[in-house]
N, C-alpha and C. Protein backbone atom coordinates (compact mmCIF):
# COMPACT_ATOMS: atom_id res chain seq x y z
N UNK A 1 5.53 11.00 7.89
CA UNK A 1 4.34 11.22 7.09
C UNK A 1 3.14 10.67 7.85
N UNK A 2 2.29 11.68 8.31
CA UNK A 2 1.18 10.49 8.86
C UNK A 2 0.11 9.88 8.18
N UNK A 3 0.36 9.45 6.87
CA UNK A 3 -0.22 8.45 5.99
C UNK A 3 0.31 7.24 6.56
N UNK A 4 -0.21 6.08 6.97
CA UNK A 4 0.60 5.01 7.39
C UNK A 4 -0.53 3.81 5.98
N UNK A 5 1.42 3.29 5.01
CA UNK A 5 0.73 2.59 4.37
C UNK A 5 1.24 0.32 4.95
N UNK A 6 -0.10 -0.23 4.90
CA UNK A 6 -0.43 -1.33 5.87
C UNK A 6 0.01 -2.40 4.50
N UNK A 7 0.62 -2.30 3.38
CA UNK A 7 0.83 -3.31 2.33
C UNK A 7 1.55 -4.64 2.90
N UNK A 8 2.55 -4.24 3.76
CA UNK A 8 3.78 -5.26 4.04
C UNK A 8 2.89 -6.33 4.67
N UNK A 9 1.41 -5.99 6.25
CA UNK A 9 1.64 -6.55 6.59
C UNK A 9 0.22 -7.42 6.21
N UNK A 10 -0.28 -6.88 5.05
CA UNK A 10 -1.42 -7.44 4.31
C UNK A 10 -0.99 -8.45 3.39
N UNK A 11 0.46 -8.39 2.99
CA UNK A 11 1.17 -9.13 1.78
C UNK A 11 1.59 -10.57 2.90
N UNK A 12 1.99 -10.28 4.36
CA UNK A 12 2.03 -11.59 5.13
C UNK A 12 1.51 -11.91 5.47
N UNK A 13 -0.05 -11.63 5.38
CA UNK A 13 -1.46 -12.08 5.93
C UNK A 13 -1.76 -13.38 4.57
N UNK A 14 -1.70 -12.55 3.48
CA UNK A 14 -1.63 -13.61 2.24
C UNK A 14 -0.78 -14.68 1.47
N UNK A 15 0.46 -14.16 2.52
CA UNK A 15 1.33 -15.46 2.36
C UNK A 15 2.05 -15.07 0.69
N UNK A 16 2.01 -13.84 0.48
CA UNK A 16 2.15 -13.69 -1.14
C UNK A 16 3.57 -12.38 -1.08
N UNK A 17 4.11 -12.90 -2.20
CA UNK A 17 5.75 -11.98 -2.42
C UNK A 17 5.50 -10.55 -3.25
N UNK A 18 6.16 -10.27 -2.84
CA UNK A 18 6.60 -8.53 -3.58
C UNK A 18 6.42 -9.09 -5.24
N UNK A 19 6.83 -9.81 -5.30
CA UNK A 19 7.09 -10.42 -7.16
C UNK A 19 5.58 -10.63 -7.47
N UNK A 20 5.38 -11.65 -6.58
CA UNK A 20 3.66 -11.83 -7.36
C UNK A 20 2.48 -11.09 -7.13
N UNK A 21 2.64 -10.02 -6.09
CA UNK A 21 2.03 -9.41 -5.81
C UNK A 21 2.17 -8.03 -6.85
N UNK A 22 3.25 -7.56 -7.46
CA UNK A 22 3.40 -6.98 -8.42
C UNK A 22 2.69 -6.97 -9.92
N UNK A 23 2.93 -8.44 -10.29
CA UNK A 23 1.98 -8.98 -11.10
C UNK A 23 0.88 -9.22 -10.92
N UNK A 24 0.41 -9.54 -10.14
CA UNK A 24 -1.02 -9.16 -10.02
C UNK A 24 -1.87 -7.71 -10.17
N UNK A 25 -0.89 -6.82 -10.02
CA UNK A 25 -1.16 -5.67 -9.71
C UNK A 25 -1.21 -4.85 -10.87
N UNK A 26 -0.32 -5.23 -11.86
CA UNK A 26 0.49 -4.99 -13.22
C UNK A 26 1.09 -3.67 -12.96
N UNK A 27 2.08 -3.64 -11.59
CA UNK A 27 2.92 -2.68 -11.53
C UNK A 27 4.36 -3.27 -11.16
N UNK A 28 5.21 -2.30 -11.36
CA UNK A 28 7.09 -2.89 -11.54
C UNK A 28 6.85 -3.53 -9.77
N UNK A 29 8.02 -4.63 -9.24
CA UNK A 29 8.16 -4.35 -7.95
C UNK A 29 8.83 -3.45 -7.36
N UNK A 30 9.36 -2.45 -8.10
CA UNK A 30 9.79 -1.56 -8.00
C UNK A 30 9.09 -0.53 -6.92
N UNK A 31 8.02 -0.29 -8.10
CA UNK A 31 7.10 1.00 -7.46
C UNK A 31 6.33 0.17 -6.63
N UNK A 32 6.07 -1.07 -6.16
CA UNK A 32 5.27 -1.37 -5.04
C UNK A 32 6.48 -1.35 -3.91
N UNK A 33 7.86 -1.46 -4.03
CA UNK A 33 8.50 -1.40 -2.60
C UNK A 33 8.16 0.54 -2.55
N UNK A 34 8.09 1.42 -3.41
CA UNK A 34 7.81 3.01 -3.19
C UNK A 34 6.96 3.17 -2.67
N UNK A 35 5.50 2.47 -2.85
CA UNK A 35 3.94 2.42 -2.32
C UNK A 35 4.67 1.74 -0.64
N UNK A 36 5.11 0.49 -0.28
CA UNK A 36 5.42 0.11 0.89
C UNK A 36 5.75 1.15 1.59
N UNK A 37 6.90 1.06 1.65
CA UNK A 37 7.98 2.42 1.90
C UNK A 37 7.39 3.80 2.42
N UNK A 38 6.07 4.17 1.65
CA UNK A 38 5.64 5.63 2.04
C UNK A 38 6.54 6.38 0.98
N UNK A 39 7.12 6.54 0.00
CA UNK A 39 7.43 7.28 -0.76
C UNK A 39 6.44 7.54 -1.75
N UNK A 40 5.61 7.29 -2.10
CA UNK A 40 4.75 7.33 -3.33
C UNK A 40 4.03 8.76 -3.00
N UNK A 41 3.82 9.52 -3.99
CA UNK A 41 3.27 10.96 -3.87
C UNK A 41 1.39 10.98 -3.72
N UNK A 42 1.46 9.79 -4.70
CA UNK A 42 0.19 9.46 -5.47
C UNK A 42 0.18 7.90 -5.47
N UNK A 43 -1.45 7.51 -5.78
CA UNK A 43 -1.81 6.41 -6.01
C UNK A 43 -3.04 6.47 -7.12
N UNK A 44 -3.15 5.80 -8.05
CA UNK A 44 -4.05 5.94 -9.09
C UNK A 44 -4.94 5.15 -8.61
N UNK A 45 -6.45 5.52 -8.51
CA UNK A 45 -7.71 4.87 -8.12
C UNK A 45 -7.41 3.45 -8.74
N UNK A 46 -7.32 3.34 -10.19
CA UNK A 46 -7.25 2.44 -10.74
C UNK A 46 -5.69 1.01 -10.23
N UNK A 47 -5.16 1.77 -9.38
CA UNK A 47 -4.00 0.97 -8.66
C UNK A 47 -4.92 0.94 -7.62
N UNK A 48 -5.31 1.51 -6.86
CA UNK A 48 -6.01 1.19 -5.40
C UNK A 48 -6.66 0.35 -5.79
N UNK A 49 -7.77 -0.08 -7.05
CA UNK A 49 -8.54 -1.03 -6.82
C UNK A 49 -7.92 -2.02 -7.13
N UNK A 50 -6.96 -2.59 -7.90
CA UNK A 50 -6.23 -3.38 -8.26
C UNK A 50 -5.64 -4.40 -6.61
N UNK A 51 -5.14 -2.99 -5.99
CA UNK A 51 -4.32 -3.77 -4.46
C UNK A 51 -5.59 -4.25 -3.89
N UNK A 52 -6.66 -3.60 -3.78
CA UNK A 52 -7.80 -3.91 -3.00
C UNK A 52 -8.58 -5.46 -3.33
N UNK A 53 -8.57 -5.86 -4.82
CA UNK A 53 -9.03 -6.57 -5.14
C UNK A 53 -7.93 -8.09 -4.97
N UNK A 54 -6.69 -7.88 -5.64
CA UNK A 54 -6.30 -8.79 -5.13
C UNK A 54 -5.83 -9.29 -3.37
N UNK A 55 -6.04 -8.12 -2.83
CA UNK A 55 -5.40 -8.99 -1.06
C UNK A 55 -6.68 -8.91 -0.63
N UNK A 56 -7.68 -8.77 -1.34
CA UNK A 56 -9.36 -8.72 -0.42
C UNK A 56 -9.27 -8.05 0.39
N UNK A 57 -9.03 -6.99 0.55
CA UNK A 57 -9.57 -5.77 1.47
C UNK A 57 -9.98 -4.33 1.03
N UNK A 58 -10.42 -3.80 1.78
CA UNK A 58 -10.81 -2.24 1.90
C UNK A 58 -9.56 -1.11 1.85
N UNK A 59 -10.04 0.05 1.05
CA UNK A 59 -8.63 1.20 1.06
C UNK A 59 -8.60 1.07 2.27
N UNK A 60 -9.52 1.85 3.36
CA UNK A 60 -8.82 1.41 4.39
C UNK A 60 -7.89 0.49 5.94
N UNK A 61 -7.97 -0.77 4.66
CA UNK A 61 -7.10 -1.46 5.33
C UNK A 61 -6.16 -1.49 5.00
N UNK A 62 -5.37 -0.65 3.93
CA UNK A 62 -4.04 -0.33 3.18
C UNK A 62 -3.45 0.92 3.61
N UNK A 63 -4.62 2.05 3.55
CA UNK A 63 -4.32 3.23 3.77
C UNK A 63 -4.99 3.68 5.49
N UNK A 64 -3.72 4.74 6.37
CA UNK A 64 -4.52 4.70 8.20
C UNK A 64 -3.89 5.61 8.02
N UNK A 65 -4.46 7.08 8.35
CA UNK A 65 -4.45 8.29 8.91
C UNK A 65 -3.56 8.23 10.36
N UNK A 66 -2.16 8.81 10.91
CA UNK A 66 -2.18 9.32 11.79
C UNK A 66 -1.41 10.40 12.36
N UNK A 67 -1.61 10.92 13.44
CA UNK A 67 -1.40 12.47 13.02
C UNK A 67 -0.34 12.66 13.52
N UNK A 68 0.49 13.97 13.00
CA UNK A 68 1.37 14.51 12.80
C UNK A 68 2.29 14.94 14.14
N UNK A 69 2.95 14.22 14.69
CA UNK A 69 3.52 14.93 15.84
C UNK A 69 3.60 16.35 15.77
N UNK A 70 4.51 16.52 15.11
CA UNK A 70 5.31 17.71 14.94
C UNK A 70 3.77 18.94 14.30
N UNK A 71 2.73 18.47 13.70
CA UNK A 71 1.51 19.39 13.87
C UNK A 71 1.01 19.86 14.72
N UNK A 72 1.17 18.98 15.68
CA UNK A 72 0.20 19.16 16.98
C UNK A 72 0.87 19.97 18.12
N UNK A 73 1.85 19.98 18.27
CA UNK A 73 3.04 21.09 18.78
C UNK A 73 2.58 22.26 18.63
């Protein structure tokens, strides 16, 4: 997928767990290992600002464009 999502290594920048980082978020840790992972289809604005606000950063320091091998072929 060349969505590359940057959560894991923003969550060890903050020194903060999948668990509390969940709660903060008020989503399962469930669906934040799906958001990690790159499985998530979607992200609700209202979840983006949530991640944004608690690890202090910008969408795009969560969310990085890159391109598609197999496109560029």
């Amino acid at each position: 997928m060349p969505i590359i999502i940057n959560i894991d290594v923003l969550l060890a920048q903050k020194k903060m767990s999948v668990g509390e980082f969940a709660a903060a978020i008020d989503i399962t840790p469930a669906n934040v290992a799906v958001l990690k992972n790159g499985r998530a289809k979607a992200v609700r604005f209202s979840t983006l600002e949530a991640i944004c606000r608690v690890l202090e950063c910008q969408p795009g320091d969560i969310l990085v464009w890159a391109p598609d091998e197999e496109a560029d072929a």
